[in-house]
C-alpha atoms as a PDB file:
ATOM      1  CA  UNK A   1     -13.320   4.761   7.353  1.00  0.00           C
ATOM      2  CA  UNK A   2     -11.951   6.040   3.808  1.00  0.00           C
ATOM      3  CA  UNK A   3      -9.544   8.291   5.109  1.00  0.00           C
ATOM      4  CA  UNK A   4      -7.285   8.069   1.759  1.00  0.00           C
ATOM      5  CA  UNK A   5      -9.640   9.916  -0.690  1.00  0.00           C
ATOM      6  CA  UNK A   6      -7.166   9.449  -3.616  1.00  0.00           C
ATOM      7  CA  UNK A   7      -7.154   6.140  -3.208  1.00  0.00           C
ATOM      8  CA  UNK A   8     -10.686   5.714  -2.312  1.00  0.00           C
ATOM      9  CA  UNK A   9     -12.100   3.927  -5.826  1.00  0.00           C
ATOM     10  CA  UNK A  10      -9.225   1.038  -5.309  1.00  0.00           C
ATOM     11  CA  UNK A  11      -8.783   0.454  -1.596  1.00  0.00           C
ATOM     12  CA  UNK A  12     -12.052   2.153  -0.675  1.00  0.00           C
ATOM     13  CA  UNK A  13     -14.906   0.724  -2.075  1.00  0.00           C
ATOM     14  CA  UNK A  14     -14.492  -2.236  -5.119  1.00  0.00           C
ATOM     15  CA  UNK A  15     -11.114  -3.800  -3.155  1.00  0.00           C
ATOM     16  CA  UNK A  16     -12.844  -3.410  -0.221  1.00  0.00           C
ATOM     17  CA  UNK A  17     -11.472  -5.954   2.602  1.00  0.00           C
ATOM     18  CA  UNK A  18     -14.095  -8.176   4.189  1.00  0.00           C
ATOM     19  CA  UNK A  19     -13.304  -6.733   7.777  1.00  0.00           C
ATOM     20  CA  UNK A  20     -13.696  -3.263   6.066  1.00  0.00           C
ATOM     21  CA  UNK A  21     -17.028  -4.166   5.019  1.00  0.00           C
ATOM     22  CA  UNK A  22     -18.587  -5.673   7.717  1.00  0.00           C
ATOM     23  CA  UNK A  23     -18.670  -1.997   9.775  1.00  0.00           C
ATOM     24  CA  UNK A  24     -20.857  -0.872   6.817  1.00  0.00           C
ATOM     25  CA  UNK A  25     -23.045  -3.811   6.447  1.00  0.00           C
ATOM     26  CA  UNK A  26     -26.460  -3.792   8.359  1.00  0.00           C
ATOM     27  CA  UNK A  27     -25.692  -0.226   8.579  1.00  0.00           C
ATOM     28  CA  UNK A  28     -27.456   3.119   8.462  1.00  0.00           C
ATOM     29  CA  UNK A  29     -26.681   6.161   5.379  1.00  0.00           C
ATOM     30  CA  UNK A  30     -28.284   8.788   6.136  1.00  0.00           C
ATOM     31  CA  UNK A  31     -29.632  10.823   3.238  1.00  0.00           C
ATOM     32  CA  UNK A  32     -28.816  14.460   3.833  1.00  0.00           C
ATOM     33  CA  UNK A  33     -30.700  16.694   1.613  1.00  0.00           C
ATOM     34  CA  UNK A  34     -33.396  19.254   1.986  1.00  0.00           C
ATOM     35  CA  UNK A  35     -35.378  21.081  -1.051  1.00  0.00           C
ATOM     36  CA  UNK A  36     -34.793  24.277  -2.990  1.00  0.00           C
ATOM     37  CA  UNK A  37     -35.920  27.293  -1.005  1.00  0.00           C
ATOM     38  CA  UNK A  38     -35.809  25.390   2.517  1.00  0.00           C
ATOM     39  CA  UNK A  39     -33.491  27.369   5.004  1.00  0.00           C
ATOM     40  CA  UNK A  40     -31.931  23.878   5.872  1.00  0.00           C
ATOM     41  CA  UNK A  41     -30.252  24.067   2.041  1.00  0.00           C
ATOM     42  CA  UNK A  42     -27.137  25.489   3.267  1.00  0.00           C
ATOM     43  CA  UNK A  43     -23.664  23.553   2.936  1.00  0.00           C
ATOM     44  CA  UNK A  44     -23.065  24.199   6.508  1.00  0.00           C
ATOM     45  CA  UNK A  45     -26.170  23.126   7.434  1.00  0.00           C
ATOM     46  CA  UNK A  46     -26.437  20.266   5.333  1.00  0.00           C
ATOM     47  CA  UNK A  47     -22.572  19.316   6.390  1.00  0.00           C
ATOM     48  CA  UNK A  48     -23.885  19.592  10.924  1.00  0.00           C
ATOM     49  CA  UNK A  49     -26.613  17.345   9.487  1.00  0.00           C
ATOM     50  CA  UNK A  50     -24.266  14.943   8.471  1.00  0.00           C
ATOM     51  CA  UNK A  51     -21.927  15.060  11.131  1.00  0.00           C
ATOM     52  CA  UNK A  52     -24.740  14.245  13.536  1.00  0.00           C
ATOM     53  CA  UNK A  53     -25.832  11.462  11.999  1.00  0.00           C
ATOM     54  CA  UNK A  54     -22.430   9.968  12.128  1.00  0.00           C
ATOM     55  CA  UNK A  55     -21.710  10.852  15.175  1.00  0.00           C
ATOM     56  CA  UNK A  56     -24.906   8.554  15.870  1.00  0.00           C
ATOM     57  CA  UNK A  57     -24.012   5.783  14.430  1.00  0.00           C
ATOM     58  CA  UNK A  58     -24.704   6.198  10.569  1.00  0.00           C
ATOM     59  CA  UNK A  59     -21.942   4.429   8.282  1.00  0.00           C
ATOM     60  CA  UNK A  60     -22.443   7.010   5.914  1.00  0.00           C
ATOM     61  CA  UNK A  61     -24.422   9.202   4.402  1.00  0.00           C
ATOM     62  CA  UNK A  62     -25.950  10.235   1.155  1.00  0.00           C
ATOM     63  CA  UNK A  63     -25.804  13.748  -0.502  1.00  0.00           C
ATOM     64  CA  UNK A  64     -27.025  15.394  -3.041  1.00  0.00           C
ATOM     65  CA  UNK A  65     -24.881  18.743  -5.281  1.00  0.00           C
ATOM     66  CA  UNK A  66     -21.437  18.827  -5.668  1.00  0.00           C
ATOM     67  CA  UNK A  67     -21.096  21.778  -3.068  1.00  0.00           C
ATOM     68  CA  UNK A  68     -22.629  19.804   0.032  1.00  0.00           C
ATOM     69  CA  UNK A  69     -20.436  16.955  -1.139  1.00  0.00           C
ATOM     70  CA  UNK A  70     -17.580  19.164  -0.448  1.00  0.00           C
ATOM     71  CA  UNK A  71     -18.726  20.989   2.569  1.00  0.00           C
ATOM     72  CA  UNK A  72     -19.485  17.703   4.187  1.00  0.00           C
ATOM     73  CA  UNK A  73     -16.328  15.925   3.140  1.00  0.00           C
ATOM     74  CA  UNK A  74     -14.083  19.299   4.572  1.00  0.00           C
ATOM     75  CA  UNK A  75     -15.992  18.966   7.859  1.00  0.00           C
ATOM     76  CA  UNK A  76     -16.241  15.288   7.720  1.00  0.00           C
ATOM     77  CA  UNK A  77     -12.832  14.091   5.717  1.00  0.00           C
ATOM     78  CA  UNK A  78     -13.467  10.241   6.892  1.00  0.00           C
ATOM     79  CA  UNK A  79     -16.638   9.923   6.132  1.00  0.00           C
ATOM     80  CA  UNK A  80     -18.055   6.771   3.331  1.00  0.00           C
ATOM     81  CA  UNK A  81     -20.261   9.710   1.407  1.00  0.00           C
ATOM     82  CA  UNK A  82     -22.765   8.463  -1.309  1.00  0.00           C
ATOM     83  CA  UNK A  83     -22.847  11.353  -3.854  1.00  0.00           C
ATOM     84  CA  UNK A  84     -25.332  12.703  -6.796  1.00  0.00           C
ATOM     85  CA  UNK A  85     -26.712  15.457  -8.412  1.00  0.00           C
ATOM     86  CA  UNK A  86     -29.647  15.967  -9.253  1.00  0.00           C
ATOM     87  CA  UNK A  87     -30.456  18.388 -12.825  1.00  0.00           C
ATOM     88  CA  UNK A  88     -33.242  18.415 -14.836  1.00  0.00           C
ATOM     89  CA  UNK A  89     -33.062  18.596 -18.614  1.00  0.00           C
ATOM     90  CA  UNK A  90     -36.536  19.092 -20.852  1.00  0.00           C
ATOM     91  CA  UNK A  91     -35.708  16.110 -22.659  1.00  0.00           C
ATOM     92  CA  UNK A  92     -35.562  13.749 -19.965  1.00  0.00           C
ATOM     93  CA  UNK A  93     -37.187  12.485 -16.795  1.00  0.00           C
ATOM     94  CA  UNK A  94     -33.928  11.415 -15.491  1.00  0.00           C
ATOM     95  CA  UNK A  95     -32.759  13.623 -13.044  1.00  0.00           C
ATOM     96  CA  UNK A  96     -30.100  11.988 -10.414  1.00  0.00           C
ATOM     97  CA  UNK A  97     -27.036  12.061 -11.744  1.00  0.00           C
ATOM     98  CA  UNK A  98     -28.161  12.162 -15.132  1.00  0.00           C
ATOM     99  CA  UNK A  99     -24.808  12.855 -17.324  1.00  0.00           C
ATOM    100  CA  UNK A 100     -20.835  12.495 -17.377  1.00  0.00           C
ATOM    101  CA  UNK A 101     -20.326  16.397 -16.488  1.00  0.00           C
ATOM    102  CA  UNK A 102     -22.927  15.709 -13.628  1.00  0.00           C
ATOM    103  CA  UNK A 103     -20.758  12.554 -12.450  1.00  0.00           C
ATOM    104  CA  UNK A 104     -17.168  13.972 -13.058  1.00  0.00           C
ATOM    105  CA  UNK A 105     -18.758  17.077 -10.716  1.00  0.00           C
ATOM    106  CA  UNK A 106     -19.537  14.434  -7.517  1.00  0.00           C
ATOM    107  CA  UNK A 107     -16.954  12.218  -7.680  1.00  0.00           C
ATOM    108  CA  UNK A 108     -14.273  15.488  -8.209  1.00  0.00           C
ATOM    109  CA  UNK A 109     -16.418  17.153  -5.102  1.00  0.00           C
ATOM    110  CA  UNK A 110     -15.487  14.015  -2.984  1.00  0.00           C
ATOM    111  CA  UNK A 111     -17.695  11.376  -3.278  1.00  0.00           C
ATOM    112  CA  UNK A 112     -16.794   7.764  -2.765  1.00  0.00           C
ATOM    113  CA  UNK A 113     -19.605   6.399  -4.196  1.00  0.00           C
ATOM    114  CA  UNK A 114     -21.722   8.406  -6.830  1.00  0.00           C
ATOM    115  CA  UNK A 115     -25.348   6.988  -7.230  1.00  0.00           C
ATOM    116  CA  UNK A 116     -27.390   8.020 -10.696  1.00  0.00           C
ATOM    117  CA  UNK A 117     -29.784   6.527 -12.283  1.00  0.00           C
ATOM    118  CA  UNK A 118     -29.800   3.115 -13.405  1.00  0.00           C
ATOM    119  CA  UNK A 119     -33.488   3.233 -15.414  1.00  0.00           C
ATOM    120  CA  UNK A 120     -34.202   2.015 -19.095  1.00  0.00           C
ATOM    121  CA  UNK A 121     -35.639   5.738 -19.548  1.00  0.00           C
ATOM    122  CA  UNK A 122     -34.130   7.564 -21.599  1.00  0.00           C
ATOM    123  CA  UNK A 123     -31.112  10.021 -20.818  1.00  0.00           C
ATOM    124  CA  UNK A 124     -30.482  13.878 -21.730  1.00  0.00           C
ATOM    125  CA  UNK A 125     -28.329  14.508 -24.594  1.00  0.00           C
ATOM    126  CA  UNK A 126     -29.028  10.422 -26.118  1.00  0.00           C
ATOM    127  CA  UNK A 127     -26.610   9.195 -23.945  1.00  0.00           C
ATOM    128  CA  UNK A 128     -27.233   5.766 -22.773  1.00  0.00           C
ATOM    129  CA  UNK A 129     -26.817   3.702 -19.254  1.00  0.00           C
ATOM    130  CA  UNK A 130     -24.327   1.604 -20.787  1.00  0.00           C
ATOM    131  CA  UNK A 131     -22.150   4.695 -22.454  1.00  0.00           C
ATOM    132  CA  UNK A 132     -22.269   6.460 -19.145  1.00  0.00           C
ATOM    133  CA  UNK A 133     -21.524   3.597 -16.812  1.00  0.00           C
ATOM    134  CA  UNK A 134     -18.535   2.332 -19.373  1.00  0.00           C
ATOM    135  CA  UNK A 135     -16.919   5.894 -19.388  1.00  0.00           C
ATOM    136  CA  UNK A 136     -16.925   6.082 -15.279  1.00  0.00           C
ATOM    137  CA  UNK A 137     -15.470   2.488 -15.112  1.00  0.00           C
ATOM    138  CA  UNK A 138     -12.658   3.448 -17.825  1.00  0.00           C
ATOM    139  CA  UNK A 139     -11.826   7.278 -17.349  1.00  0.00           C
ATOM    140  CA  UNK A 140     -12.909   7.677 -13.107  1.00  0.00           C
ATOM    141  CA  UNK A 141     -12.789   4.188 -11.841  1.00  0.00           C
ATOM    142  CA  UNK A 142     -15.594   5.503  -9.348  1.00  0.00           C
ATOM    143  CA  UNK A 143     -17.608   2.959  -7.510  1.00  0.00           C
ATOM    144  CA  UNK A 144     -21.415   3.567  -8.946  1.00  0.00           C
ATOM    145  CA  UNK A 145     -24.450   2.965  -6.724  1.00  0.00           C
ATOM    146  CA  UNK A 146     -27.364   2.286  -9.464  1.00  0.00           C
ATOM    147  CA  UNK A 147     -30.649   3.831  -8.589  1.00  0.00           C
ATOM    148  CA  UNK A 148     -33.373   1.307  -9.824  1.00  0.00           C
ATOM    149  CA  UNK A 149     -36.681   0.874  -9.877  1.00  0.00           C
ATOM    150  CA  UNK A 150     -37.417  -3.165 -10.822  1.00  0.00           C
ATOM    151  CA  UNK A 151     -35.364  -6.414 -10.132  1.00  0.00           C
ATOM    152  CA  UNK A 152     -34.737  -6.219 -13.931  1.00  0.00           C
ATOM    153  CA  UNK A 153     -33.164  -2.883 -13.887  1.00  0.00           C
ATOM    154  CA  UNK A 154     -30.753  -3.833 -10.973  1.00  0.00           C
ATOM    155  CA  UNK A 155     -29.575  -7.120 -12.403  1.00  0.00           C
ATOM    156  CA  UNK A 156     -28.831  -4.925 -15.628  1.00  0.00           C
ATOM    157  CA  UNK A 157     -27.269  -2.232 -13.590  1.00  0.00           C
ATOM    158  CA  UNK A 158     -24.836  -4.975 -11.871  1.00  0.00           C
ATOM    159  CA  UNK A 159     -24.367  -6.487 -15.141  1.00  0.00           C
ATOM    160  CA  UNK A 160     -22.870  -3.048 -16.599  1.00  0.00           C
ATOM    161  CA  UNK A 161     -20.412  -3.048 -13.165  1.00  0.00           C
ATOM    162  CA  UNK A 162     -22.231  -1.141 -10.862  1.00  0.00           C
ATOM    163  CA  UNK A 163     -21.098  -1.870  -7.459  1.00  0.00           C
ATOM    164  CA  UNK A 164     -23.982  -1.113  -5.471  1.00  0.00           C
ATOM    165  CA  UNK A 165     -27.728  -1.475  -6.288  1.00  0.00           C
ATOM    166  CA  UNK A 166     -30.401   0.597  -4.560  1.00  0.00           C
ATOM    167  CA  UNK A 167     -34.316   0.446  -4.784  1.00  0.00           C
ATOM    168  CA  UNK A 168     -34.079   4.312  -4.718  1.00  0.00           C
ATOM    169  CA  UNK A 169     -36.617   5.013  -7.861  1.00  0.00           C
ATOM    170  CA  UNK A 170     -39.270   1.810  -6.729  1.00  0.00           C
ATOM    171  CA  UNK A 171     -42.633   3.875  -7.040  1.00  0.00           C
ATOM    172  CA  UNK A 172     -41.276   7.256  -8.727  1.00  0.00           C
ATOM    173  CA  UNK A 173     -40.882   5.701 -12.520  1.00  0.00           C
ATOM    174  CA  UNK A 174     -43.395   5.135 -14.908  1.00  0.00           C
ATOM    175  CA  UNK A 175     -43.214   1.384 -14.666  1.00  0.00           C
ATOM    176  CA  UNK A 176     -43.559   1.498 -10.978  1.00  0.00           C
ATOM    177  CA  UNK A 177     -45.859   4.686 -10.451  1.00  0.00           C
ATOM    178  CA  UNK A 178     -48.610   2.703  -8.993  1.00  0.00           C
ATOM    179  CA  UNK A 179     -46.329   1.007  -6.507  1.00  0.00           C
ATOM    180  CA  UNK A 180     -45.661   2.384  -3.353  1.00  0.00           C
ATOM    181  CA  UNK A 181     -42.447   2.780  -1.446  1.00  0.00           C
ATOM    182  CA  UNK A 182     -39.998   0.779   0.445  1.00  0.00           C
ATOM    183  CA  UNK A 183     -39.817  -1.489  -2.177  1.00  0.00           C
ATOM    184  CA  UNK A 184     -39.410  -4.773   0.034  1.00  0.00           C
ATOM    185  CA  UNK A 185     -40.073  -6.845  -2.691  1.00  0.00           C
ATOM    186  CA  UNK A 186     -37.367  -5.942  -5.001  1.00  0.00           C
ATOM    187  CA  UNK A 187     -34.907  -7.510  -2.052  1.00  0.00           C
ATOM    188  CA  UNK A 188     -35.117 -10.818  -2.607  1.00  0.00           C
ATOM    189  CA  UNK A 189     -34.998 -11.517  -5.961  1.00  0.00           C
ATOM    190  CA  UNK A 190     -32.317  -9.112  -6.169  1.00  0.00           C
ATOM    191  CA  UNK A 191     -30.220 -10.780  -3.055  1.00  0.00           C
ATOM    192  CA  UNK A 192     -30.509 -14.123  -4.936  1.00  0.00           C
ATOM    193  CA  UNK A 193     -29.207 -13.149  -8.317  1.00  0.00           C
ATOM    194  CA  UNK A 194     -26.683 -10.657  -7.790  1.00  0.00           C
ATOM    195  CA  UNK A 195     -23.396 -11.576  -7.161  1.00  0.00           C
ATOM    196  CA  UNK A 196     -22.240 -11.001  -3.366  1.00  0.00           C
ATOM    197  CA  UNK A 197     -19.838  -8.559  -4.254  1.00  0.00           C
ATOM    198  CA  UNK A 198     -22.462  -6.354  -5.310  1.00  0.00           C
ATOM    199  CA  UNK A 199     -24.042  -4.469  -2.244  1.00  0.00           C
ATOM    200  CA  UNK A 200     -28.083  -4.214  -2.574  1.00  0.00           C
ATOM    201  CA  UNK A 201     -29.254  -1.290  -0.790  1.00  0.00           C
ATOM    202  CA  UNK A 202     -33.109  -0.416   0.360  1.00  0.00           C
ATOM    203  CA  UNK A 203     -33.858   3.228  -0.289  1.00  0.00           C
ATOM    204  CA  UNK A 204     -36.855   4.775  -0.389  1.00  0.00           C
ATOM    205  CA  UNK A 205     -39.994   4.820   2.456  1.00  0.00           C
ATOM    206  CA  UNK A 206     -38.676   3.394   5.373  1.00  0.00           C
ATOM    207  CA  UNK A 207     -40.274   5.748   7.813  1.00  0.00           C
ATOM    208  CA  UNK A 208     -39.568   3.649  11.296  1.00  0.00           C
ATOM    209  CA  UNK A 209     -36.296   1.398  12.451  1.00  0.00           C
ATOM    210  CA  UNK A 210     -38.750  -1.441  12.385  1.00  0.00           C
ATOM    211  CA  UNK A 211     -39.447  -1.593   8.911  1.00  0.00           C
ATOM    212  CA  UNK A 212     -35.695  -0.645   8.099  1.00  0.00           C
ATOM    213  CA  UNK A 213     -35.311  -4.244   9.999  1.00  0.00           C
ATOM    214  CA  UNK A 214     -37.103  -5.604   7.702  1.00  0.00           C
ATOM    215  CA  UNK A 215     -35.302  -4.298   5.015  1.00  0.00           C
ATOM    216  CA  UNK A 216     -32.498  -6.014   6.115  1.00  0.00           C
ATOM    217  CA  UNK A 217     -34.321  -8.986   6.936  1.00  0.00           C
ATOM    218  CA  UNK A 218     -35.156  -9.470   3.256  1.00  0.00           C
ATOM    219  CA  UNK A 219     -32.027  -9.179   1.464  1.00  0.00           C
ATOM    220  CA  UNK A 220     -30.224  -5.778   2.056  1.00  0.00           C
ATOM    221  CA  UNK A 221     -27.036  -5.339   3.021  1.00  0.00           C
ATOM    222  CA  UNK A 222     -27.613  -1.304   3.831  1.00  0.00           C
ATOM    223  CA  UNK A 223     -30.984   0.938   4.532  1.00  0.00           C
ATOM    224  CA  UNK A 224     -30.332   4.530   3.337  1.00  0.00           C
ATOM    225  CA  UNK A 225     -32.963   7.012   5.483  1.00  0.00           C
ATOM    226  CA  UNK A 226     -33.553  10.382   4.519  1.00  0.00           C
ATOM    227  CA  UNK A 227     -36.794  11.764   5.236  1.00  0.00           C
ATOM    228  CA  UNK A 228     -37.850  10.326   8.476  1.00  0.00           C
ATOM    229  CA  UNK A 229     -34.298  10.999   9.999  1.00  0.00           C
ATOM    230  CA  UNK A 230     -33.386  14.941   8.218  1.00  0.00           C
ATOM    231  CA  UNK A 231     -36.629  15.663   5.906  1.00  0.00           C
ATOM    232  CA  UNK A 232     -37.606  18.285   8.791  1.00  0.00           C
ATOM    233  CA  UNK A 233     -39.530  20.640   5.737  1.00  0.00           C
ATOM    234  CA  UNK A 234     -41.726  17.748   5.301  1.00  0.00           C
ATOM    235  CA  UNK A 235     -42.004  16.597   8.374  1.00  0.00           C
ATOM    236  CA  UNK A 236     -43.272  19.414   9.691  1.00  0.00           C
ATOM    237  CA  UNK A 237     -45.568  20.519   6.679  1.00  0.00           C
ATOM    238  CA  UNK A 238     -47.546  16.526   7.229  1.00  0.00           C
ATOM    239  CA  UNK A 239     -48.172  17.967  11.228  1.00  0.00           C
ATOM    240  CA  UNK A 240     -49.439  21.099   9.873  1.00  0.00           C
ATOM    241  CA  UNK A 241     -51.553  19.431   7.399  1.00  0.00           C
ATOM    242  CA  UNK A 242     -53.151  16.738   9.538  1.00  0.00           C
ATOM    243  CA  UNK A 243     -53.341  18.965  12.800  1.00  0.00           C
ATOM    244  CA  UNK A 244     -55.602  22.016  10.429  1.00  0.00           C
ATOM    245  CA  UNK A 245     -57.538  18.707   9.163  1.00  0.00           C
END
């Protein structure tokens, strides 16, 4: 799929032929992570993860640390990977991707896209949204994937040149805290304003194919999954919880 990695930011992702694209849209990332302390946190674990999914059917997948990036990109070298890091600063409540040494460390690792967020909130260290995003486009040329969490934030985010837009952050931001994930309703709106070279992406609580459907239905382009398909910590802690009930 992006076999060339070195010239993945050109020929990969923004230049990105129409045939090219059409195998990726209405398609399936898979978000590959698991949380600190699980015994599913390994590289090789996380990169078997991966390689099932797309051996399934996924277009790509999502991961998160610039060591599963690599892991997953030795044992998977075609594969469209979605890349972040997540760090957490006292300062801050952004924690995907927050800084340039955080997005010089994913796209470096591999990654062909590398997804931060793409919230008003403020950033560690004062940098700003617009600082951040102008460096990538100027010193990387790395396709960004903007993690937002209102219609107003994506249009912003696409404004700035991000070439996707997720609803990744819909009902984990302050503005949006009493909202409740997939956020459907972002899709629309978003689909109508946003140029079509911009792909809009639904992240975030779809927890069954059918409402991934729907996803689709209403505006997206691509569903990213995580939880439901690899999330098997939390999976099996909600069994545990509700069988002890």
């Amino acid at each position: 799929m992006l076999a060339n990695h070195s010239c993945r930011a050109v020929e990969g992702i923004l230049s990105m032929s129409l045939p090219a694209f059409e195998t990726l849209r209405r398609g399936l990332i898979v978000s590959v992570q698991a949380p600190e302390g699980s015994p599913m946190r390994h590289p090789q674990v996380i990169a078997a993860m991966a390689e099932a999914s797309l051996c399934n059917g996924a277009v790509g997948v999502r991961l998160e640390s610039p060591e599963h990036i690599g892991a997953v990109r030795r044992r998977c070298p075609d594969a469209l990977i979605i890349g972040l890091w997540k760090r957490s600063f006292p300062d801050s409540a952004v924690y995907i991707t927050p800084g340039w040494e955080e997005v010089q460390a994913v796209w470096s690792a591999g990654a062909d896209v590398v997804a931060l967020d793409a919230t008003q909130r403020h950033r560690p260290g004062g940098i700003t949204l617009e600082q951040l995003v102008s460096r990538v486009r100027e010193d990387l040329g790395a396709p960004l994937m903007a993690d937002v969490d209102t219609i107003e934030n994506g249009l912003r985010a696409a404004e700035l040149g991000c070439s996707f837009v997720g609803t990744t952050l819909y009902g984990y931001t302050e503005v949006t805290a009493v909202k409740r994930p997939p956020g459907l309703c972002l899709l629309g709106p978003l689909r109508q304003q946003l140029d079509s070279d911009v792909k809009l992406i639904c992240e975030g609580g779809l927890d069954s194919p059918q409402i991934a459907l729907e996803a689709l239905a209403s505006g997206a382009d691509m569903v990213v999954v995580g939880t439901a398909i690899t999330g098997v910590d939390l999976q099996v802690e909600n069994y545990c919880r509700t069988l002890a009930a």
